[in-house]
PDB file of N, CA and C in Angstrom:
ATOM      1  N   UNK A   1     -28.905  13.438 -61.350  1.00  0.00           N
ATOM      2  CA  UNK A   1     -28.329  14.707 -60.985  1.00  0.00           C
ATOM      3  C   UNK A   1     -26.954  14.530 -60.356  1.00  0.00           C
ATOM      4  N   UNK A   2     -26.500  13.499 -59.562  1.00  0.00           N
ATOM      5  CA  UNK A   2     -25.393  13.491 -58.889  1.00  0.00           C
ATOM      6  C   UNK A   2     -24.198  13.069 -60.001  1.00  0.00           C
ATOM      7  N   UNK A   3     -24.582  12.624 -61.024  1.00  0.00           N
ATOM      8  CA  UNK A   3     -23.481  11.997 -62.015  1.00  0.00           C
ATOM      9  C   UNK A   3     -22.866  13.545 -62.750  1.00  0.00           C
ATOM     10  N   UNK A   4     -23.963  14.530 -62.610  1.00  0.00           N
ATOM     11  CA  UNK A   4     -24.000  15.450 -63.023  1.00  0.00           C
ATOM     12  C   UNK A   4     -22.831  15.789 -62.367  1.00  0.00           C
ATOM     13  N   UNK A   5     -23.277  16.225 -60.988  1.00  0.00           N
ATOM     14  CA  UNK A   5     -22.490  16.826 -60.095  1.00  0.00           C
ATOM     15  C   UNK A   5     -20.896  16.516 -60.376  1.00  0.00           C
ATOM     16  N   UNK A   6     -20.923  15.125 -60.285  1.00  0.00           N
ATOM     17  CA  UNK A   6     -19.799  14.329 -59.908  1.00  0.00           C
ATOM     18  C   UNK A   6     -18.855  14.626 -61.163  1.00  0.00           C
ATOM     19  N   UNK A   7     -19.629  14.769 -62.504  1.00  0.00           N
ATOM     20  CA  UNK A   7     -18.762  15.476 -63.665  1.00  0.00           C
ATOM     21  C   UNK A   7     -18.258  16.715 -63.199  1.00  0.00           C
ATOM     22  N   UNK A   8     -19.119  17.540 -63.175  1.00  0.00           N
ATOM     23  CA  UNK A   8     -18.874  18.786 -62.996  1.00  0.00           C
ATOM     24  C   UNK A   8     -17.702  19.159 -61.818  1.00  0.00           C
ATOM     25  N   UNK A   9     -18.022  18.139 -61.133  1.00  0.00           N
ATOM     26  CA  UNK A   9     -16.706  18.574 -59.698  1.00  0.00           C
ATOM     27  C   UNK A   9     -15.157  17.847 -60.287  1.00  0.00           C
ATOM     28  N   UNK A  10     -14.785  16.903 -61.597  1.00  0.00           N
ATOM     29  CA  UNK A  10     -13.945  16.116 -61.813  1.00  0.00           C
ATOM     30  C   UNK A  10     -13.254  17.316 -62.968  1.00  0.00           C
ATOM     31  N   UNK A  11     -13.906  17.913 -63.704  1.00  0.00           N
ATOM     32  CA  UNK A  11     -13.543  19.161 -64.401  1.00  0.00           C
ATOM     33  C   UNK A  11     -13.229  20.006 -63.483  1.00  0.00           C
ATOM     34  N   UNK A  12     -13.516  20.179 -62.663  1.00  0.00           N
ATOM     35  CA  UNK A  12     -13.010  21.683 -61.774  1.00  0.00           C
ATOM     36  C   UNK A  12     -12.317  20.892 -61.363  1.00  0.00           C
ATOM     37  N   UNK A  13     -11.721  20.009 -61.058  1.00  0.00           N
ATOM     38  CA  UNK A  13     -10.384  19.794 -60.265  1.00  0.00           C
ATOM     39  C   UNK A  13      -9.431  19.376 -61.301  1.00  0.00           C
ATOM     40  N   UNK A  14      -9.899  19.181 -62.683  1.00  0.00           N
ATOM     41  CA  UNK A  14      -8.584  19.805 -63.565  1.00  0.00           C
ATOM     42  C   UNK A  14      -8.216  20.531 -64.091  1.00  0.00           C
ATOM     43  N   UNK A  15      -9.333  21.501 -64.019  1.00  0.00           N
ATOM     44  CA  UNK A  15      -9.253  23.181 -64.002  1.00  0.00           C
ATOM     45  C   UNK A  15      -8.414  23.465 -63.328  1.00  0.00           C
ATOM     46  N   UNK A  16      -8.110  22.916 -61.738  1.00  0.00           N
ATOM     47  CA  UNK A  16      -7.494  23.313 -60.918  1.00  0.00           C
ATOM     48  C   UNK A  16      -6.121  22.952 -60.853  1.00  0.00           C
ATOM     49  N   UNK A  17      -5.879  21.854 -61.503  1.00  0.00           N
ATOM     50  CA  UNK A  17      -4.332  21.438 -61.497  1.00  0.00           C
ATOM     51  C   UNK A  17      -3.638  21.971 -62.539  1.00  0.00           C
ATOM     52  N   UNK A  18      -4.846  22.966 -63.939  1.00  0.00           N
ATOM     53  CA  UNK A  18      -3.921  23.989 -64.842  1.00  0.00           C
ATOM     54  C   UNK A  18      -4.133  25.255 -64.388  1.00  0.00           C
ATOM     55  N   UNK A  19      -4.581  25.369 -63.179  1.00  0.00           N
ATOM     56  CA  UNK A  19      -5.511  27.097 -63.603  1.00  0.00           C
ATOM     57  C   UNK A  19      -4.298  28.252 -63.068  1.00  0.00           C
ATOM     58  N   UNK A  20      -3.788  29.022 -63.429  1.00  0.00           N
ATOM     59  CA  UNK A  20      -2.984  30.265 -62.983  1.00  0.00           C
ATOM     60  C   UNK A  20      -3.297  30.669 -61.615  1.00  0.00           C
ATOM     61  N   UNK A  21      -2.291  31.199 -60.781  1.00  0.00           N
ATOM     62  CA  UNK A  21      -3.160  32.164 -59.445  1.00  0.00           C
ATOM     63  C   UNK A  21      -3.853  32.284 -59.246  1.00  0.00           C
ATOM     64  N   UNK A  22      -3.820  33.376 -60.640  1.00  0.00           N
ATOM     65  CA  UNK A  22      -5.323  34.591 -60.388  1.00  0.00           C
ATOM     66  C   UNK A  22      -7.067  33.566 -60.567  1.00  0.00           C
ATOM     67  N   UNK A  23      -6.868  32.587 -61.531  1.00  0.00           N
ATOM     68  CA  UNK A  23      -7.775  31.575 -61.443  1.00  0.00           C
ATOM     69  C   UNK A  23      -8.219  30.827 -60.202  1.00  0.00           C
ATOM     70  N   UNK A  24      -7.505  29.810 -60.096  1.00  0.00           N
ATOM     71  CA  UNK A  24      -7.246  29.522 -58.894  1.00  0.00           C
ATOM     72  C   UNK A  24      -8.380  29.391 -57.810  1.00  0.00           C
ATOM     73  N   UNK A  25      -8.308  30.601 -56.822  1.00  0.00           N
ATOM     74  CA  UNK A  25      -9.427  30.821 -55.880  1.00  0.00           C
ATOM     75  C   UNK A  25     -10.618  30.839 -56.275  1.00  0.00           C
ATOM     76  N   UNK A  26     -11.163  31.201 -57.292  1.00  0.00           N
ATOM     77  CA  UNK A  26     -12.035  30.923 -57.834  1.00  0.00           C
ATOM     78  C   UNK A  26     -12.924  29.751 -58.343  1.00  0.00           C
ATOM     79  N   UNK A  27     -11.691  28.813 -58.687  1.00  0.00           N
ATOM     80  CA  UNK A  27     -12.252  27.356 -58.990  1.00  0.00           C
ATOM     81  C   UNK A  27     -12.575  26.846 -57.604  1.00  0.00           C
ATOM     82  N   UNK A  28     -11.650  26.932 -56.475  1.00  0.00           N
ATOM     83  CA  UNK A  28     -11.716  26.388 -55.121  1.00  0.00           C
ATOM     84  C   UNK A  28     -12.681  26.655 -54.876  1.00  0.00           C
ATOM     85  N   UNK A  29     -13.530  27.389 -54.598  1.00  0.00           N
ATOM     86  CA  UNK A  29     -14.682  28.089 -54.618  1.00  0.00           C
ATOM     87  C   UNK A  29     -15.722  27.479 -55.113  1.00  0.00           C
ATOM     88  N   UNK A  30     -15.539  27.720 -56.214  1.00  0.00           N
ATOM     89  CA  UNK A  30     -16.449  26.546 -57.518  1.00  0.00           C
ATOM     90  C   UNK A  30     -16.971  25.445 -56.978  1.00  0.00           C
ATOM     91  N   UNK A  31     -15.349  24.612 -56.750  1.00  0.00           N
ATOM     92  CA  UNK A  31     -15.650  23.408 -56.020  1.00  0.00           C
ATOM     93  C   UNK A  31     -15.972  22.753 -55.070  1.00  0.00           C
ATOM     94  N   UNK A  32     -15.951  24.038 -54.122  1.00  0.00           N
ATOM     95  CA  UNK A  32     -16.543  23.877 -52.859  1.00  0.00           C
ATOM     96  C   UNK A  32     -17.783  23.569 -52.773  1.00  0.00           C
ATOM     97  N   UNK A  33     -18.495  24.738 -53.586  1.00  0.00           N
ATOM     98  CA  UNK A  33     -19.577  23.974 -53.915  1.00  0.00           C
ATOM     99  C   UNK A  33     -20.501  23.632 -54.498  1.00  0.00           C
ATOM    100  N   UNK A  34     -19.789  22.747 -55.905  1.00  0.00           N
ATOM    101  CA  UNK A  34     -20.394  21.688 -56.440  1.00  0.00           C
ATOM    102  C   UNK A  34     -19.989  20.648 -55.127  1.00  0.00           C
ATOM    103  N   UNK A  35     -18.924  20.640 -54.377  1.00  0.00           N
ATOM    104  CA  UNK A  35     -18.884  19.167 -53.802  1.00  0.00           C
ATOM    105  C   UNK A  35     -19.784  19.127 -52.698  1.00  0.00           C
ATOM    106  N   UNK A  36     -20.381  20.881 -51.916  1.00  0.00           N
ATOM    107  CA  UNK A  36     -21.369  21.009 -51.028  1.00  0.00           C
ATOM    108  C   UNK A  36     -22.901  19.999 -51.512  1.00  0.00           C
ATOM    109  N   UNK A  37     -22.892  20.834 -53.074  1.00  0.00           N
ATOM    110  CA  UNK A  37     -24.386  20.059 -53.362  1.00  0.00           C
ATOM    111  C   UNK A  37     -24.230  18.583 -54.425  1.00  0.00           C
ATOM    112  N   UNK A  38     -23.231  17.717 -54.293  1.00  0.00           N
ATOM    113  CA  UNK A  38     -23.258  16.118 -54.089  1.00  0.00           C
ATOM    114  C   UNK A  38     -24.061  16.105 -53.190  1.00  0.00           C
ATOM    115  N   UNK A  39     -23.372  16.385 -51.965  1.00  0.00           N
ATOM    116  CA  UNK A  39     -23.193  16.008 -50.710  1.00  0.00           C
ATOM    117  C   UNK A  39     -24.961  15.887 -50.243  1.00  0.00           C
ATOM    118  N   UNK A  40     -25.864  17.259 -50.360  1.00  0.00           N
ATOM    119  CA  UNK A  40     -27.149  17.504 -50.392  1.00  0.00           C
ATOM    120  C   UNK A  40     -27.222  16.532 -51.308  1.00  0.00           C
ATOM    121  N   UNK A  41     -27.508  16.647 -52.750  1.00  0.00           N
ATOM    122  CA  UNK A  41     -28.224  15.493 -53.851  1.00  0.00           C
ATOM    123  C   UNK A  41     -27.959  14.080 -53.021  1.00  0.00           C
ATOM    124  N   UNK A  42     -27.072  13.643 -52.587  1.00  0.00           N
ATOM    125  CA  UNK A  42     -26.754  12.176 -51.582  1.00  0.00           C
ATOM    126  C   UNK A  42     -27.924  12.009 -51.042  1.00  0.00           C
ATOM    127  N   UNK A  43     -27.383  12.887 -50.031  1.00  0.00           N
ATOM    128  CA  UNK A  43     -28.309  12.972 -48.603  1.00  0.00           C
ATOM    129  C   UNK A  43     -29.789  13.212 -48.918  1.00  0.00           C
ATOM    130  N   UNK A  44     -30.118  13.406 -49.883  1.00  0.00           N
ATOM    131  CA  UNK A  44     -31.806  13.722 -50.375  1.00  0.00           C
ATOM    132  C   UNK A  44     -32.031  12.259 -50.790  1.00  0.00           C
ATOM    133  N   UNK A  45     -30.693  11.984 -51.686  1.00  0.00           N
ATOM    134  CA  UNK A  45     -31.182  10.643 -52.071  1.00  0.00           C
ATOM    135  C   UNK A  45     -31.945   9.372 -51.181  1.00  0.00           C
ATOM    136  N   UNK A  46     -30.655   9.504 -50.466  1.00  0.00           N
ATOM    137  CA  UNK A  46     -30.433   8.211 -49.396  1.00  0.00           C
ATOM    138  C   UNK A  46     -31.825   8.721 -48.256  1.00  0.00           C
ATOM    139  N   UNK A  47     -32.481   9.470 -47.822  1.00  0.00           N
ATOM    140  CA  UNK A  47     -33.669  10.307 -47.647  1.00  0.00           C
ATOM    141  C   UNK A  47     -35.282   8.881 -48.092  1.00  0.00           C
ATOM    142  N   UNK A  48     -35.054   9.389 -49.848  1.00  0.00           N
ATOM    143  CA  UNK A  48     -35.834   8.798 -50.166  1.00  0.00           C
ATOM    144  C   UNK A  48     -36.197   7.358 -50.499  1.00  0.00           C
ATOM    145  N   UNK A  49     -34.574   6.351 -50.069  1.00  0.00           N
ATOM    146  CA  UNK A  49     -34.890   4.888 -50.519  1.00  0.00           C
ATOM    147  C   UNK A  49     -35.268   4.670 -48.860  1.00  0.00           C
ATOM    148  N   UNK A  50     -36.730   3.646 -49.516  1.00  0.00           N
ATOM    149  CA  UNK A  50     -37.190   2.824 -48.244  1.00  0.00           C
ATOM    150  C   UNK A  50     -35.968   1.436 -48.011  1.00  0.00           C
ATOM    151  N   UNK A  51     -35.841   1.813 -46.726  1.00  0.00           N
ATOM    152  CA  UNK A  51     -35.220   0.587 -45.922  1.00  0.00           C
ATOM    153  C   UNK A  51     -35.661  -0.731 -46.052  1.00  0.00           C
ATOM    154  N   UNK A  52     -36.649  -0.976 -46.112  1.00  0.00           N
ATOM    155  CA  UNK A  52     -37.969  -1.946 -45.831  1.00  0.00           C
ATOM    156  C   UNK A  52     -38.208  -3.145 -46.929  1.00  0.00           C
ATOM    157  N   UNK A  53     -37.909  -3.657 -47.408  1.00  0.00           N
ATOM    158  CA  UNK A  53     -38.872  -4.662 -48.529  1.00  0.00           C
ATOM    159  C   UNK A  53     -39.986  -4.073 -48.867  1.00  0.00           C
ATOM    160  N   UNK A  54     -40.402  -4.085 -50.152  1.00  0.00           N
ATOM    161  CA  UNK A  54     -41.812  -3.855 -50.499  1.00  0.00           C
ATOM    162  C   UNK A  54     -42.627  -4.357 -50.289  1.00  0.00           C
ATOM    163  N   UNK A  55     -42.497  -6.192 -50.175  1.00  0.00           N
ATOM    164  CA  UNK A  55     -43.643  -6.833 -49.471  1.00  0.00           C
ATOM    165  C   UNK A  55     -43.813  -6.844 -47.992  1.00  0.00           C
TER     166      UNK A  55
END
């Protein structure tokens, strides 16, 4: 899911370096947050790896 993300947020930021005005705020937006839910997908991740050795 995060590779996902991580596409999806690399397109909106070259959306953003063509997008008109009126576009614009909108993508910022966008990207706010797709980059909000990396940030969650991470933090869920890093959540679920054990610290520990398996043995």
């Amino acid at each position: 899911m995060t590779i996902t993300l991580e596409v999806h947020i690399e397109e909106l930021r070259a959306e953003l370096r063509n997008a008109d005005p009126t576009e614009r705020s909108q993508i910022e937006a966008e990207l706010q947050i797709a980059q909000a839910e990396l940030i969650a997908a991470e933090t869920k991740q890093e959540d679920t790896i054990d610290a520990e050795p398996p043995f």
